[in-house]
C-alpha atoms as a PDB file:
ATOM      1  CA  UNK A   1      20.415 -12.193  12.597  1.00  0.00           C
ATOM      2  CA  UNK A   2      16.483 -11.350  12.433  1.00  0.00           C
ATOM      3  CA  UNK A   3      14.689 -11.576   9.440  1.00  0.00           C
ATOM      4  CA  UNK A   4      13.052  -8.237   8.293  1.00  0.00           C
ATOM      5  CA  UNK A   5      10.006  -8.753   5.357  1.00  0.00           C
ATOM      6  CA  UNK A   6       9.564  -5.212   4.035  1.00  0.00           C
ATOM      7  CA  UNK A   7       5.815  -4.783   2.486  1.00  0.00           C
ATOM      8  CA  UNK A   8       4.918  -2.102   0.043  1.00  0.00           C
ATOM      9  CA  UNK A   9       2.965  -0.466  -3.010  1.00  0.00           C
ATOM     10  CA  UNK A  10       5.211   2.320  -4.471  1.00  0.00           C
ATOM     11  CA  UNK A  11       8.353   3.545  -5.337  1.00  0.00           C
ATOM     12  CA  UNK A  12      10.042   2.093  -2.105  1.00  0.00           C
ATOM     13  CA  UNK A  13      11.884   4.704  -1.073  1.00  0.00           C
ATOM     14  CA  UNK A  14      11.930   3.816   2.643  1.00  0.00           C
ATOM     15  CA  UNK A  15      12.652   0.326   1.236  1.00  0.00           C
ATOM     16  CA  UNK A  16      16.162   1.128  -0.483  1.00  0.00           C
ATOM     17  CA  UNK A  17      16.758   3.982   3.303  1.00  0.00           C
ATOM     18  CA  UNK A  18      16.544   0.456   5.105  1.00  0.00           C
ATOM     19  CA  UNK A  19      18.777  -1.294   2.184  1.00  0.00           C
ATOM     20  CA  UNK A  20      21.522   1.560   2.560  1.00  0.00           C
ATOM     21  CA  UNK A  21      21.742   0.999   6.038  1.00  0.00           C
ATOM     22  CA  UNK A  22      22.231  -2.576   6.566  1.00  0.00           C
ATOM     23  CA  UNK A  23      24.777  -1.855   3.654  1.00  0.00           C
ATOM     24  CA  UNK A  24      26.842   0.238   5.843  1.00  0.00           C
ATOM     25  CA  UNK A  25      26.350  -2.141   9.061  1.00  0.00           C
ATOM     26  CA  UNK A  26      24.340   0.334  10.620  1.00  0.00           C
ATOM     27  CA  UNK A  27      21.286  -2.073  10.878  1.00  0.00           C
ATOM     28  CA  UNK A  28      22.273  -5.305  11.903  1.00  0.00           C
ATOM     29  CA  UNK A  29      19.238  -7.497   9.880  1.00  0.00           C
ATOM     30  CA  UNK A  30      18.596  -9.579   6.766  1.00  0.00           C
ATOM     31  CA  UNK A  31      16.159  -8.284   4.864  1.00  0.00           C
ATOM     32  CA  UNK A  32      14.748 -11.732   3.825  1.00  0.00           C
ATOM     33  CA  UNK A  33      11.923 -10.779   1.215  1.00  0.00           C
ATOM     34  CA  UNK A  34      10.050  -8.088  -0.122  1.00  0.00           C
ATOM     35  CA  UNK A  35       6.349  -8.416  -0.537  1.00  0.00           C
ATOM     36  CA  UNK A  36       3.732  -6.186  -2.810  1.00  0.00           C
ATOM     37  CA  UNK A  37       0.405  -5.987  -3.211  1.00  0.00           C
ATOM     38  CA  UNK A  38       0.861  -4.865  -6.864  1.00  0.00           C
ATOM     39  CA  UNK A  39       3.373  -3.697  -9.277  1.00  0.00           C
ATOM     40  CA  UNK A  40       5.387  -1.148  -8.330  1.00  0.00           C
ATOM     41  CA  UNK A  41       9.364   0.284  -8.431  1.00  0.00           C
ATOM     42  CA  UNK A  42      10.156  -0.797  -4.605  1.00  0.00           C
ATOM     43  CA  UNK A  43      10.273  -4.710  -6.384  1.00  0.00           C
ATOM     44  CA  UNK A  44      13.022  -3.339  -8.850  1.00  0.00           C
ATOM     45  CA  UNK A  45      14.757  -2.072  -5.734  1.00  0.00           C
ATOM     46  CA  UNK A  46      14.898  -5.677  -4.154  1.00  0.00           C
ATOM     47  CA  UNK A  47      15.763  -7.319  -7.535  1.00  0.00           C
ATOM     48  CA  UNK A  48      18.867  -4.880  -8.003  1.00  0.00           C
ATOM     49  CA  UNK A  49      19.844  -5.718  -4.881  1.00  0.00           C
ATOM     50  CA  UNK A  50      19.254  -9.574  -4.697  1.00  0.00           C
ATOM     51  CA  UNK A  51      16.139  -9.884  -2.584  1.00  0.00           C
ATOM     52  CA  UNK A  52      13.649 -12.134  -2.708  1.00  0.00           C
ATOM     53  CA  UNK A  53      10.563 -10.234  -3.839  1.00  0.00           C
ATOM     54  CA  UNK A  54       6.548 -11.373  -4.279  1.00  0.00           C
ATOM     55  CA  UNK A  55       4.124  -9.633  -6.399  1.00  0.00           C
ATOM     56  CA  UNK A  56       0.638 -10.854  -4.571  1.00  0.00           C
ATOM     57  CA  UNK A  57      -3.161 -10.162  -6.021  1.00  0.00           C
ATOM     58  CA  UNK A  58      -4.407  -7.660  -3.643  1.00  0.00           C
ATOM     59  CA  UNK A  59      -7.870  -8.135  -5.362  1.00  0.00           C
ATOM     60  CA  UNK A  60      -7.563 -12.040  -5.302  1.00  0.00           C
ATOM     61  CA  UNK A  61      -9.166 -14.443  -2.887  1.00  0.00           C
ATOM     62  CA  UNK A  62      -6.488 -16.172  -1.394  1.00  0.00           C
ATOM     63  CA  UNK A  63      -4.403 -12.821  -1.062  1.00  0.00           C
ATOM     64  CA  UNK A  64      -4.023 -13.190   3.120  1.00  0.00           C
ATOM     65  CA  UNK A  65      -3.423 -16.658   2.936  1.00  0.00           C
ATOM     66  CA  UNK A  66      -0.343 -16.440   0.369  1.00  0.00           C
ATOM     67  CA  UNK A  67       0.815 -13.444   2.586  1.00  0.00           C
ATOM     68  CA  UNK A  68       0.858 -15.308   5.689  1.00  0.00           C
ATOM     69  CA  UNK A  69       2.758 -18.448   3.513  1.00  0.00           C
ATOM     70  CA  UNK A  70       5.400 -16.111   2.641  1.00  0.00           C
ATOM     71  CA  UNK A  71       5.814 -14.356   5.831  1.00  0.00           C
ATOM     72  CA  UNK A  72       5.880 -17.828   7.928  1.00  0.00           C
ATOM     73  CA  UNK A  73       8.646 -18.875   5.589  1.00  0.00           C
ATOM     74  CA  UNK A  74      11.122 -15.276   5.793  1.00  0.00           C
ATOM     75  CA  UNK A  75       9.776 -13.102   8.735  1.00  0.00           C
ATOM     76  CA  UNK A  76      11.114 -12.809  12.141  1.00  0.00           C
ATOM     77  CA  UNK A  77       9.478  -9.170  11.548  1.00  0.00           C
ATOM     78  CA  UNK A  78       7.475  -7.629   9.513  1.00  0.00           C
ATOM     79  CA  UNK A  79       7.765  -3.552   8.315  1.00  0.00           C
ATOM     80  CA  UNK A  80       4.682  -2.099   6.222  1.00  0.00           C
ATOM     81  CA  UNK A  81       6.412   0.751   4.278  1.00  0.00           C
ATOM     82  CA  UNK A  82       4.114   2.369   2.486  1.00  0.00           C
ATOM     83  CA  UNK A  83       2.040  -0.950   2.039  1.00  0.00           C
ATOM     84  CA  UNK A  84      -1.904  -0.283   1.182  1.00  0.00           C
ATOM     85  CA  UNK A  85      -3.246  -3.064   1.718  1.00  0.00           C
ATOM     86  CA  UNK A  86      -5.408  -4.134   5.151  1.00  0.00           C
ATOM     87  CA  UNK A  87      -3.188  -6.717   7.083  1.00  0.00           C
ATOM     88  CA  UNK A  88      -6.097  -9.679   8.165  1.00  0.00           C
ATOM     89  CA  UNK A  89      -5.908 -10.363  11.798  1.00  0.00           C
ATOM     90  CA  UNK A  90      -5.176 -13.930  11.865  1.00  0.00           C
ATOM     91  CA  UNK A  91      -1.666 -12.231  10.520  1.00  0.00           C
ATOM     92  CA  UNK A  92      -1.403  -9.766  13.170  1.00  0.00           C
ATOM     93  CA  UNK A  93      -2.158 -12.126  15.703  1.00  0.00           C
ATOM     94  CA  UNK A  94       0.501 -14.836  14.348  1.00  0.00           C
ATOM     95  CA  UNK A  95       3.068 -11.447  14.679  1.00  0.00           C
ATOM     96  CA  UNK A  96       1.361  -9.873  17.248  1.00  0.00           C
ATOM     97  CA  UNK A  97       4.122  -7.221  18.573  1.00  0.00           C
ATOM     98  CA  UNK A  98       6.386  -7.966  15.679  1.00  0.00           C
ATOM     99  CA  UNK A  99       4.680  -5.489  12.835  1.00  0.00           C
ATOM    100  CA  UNK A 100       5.259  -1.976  12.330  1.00  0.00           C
ATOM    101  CA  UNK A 101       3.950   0.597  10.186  1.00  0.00           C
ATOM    102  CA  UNK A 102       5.005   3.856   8.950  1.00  0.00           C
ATOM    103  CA  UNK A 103       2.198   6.741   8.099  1.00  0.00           C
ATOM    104  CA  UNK A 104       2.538  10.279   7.313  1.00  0.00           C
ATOM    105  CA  UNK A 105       0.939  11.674   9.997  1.00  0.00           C
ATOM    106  CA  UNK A 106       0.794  12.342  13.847  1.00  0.00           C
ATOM    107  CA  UNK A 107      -1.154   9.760  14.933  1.00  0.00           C
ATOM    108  CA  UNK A 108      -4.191   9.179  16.340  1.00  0.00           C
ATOM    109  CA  UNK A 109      -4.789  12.211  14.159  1.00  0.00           C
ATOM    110  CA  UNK A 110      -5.935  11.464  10.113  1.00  0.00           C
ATOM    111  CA  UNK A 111      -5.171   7.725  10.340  1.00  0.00           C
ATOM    112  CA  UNK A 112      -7.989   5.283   9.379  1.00  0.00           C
ATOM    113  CA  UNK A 113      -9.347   3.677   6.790  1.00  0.00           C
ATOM    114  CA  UNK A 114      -8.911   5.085   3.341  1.00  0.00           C
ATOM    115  CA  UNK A 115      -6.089   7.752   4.508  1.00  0.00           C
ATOM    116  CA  UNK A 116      -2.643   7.622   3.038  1.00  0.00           C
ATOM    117  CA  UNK A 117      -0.124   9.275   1.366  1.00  0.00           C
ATOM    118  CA  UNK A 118      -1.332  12.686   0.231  1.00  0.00           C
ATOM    119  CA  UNK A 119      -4.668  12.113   1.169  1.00  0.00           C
ATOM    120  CA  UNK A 120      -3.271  12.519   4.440  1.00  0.00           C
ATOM    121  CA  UNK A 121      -1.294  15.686   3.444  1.00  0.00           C
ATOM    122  CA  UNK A 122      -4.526  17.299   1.878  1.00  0.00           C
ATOM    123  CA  UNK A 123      -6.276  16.172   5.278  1.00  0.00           C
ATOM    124  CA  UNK A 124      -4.001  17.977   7.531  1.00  0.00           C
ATOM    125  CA  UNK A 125      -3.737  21.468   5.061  1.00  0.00           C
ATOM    126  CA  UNK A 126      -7.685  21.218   4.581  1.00  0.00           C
ATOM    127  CA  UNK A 127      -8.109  21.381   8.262  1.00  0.00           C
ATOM    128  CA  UNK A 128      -5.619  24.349   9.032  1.00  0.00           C
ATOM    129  CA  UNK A 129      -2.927  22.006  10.935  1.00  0.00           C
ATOM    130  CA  UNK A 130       0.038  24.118  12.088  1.00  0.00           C
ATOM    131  CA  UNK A 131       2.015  21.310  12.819  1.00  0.00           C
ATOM    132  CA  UNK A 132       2.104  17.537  11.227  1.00  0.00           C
ATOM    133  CA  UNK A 133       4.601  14.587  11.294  1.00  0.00           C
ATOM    134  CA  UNK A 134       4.624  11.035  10.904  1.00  0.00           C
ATOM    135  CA  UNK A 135       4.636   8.382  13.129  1.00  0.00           C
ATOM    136  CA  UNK A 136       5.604   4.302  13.356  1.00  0.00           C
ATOM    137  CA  UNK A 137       3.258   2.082  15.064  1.00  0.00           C
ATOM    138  CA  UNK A 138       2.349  -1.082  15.996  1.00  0.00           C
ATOM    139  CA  UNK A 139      -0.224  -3.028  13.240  1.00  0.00           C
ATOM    140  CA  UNK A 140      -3.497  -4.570  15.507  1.00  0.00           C
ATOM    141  CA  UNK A 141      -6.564  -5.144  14.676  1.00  0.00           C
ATOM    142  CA  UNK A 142      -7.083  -0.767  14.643  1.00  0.00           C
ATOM    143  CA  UNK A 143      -6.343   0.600  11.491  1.00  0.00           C
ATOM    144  CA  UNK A 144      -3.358   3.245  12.629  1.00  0.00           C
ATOM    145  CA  UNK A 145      -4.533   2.513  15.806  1.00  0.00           C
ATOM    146  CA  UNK A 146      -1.867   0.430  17.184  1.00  0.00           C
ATOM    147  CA  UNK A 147       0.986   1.381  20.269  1.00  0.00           C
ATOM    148  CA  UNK A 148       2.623   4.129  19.248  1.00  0.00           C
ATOM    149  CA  UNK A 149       6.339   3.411  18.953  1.00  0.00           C
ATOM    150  CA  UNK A 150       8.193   6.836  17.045  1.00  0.00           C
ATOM    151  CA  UNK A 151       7.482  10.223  16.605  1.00  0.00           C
ATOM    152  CA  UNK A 152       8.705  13.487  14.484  1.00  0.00           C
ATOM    153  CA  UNK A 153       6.965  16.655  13.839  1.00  0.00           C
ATOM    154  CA  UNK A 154       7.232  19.396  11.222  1.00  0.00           C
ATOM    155  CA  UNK A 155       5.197  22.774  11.145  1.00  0.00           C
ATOM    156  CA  UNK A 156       2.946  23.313   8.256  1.00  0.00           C
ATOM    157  CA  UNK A 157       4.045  26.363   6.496  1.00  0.00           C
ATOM    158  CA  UNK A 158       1.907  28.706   4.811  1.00  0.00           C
ATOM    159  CA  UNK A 159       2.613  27.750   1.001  1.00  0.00           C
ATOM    160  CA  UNK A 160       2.448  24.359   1.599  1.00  0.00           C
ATOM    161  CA  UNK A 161       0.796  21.921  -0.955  1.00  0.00           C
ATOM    162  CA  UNK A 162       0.675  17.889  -0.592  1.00  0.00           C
ATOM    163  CA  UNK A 163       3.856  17.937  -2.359  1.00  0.00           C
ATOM    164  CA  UNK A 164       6.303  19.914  -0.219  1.00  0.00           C
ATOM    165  CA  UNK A 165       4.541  18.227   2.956  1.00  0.00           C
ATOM    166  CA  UNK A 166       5.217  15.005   1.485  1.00  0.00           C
ATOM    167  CA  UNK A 167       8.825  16.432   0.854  1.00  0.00           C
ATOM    168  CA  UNK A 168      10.106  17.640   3.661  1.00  0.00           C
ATOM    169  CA  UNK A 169       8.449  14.735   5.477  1.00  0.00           C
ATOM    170  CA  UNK A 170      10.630  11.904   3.632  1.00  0.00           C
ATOM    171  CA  UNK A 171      13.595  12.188   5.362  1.00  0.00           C
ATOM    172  CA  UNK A 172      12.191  12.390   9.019  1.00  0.00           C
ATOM    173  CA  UNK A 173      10.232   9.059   7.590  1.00  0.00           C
ATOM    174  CA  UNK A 174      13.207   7.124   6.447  1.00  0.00           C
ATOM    175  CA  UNK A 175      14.979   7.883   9.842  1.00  0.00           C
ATOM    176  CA  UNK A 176      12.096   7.197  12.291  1.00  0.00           C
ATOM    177  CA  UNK A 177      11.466   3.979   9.914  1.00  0.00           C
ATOM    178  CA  UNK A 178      15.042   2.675  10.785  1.00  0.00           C
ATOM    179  CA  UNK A 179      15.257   3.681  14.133  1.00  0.00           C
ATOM    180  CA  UNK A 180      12.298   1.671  14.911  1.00  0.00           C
ATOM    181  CA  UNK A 181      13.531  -1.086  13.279  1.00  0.00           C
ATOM    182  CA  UNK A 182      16.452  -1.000  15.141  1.00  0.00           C
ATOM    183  CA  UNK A 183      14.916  -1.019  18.656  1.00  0.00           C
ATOM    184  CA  UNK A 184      12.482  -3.430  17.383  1.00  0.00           C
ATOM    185  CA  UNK A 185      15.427  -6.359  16.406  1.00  0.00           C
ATOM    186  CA  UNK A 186      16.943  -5.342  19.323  1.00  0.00           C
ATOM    187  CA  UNK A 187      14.072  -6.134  21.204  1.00  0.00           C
ATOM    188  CA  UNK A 188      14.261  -3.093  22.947  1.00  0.00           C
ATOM    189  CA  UNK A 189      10.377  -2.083  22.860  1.00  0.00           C
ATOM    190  CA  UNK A 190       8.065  -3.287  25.365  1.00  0.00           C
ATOM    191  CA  UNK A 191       4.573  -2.696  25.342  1.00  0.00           C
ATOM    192  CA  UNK A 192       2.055  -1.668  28.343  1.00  0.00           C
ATOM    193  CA  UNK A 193      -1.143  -1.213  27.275  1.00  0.00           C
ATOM    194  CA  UNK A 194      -1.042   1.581  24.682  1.00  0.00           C
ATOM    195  CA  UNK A 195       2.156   2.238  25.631  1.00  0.00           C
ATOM    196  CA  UNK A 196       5.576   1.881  23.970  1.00  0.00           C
ATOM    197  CA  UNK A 197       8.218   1.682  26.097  1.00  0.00           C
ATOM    198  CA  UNK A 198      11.940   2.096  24.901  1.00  0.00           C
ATOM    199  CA  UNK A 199      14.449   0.132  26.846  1.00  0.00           C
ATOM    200  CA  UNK A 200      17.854   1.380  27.489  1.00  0.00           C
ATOM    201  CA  UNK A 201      20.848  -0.935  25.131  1.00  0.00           C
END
């Protein structure tokens, strides 16, 4: 069965989405380890459930090198959900192909350095988007510049704020997040170029 290492910052709500659905045998993993760059709820998630969980020093100097220890010992893959930190390419490289990220936006649009979570949101309403989604990727060596793998879009209504964008998001997150996984154990995603192509089961 592959071995999944979730990394993340927050409350780990996409986290516990990919929990429930190995639970109910819909995502045929092990969810070896959770990793964090600080202290946050998604490691009370993995403790409740019996996961191994690591609380790294973002701000420390061997931070990379304890990251790549712990994902050479539990990662066949390796899913950034809602992780902030910058992955160091020596660790993509090692997982080339084998790390995906989430991020709440259609990308190539407002992805980059220093946008996440409702800085994106604030982004997309400050420039008059009508439309805005999120998308899984591919981690390289191009911040939210990797293959594109998933897809969904919402429209931006008029009375939207960061909140409700954020909100109505988090569902077409947690779905995209696990159907990506999916494919990706099932090694059903071959990539051309910038390209992501989705093989039939």
């Amino acid at each position: 069965m592959p071995r999944i290492v979730v990394l993340v910052s927050g409350n780990g709500t996409n986290l516990q989405y990919l929990i429930d659905k190995v639970k109910s045998h819909e995502l045929n993993v092990n969810i070896s380890a959770v990793i964090s760059d600080r202290e946050c709820f998604a490691l009370k998630r993995a403790e409740k459930e019996g996961i191994q969980s690591f609380c790294l020093n973002r701000k420390g100097k061997d931070f990379s090198k304890n990251l790549l220890s712990l994902l050479n010992k539990y990662a066949d893959y390796i899913v950034c959900a809602g992780f902030l930190s910058i992955i160091d390419p020596p660790i993509i490289q090692k997982f080339k192909f084998r790390i995906i990220n989430l991020h709440p936006a259609l990308l190539p649009a407002f992805g980059g350095k220093g946008m996440f979570g409702n800085k994106v949101h604030r982004a997309v309403l400050d420039y008059g988007c009508k439309i805005t989604g999120c998308t899984v990727h591919f981690v390289t060596d191009d911040i939210d510049g990797g293959p594109i793998i998933l897809q969904y879009a919402i429209p931006v209504l008029d009375n939207d704020d960061e909140q409700s964008l954020a909100q109505r998001l988090s569902l077409f997150e947690h779905n995209i997040l696990f159907e990506s996984v999916k494919l990706l154990c099932e090694n059903r995603l071959k990539v051309e170029g910038k390209k992501v192509n989705i093989l039939h089961a």
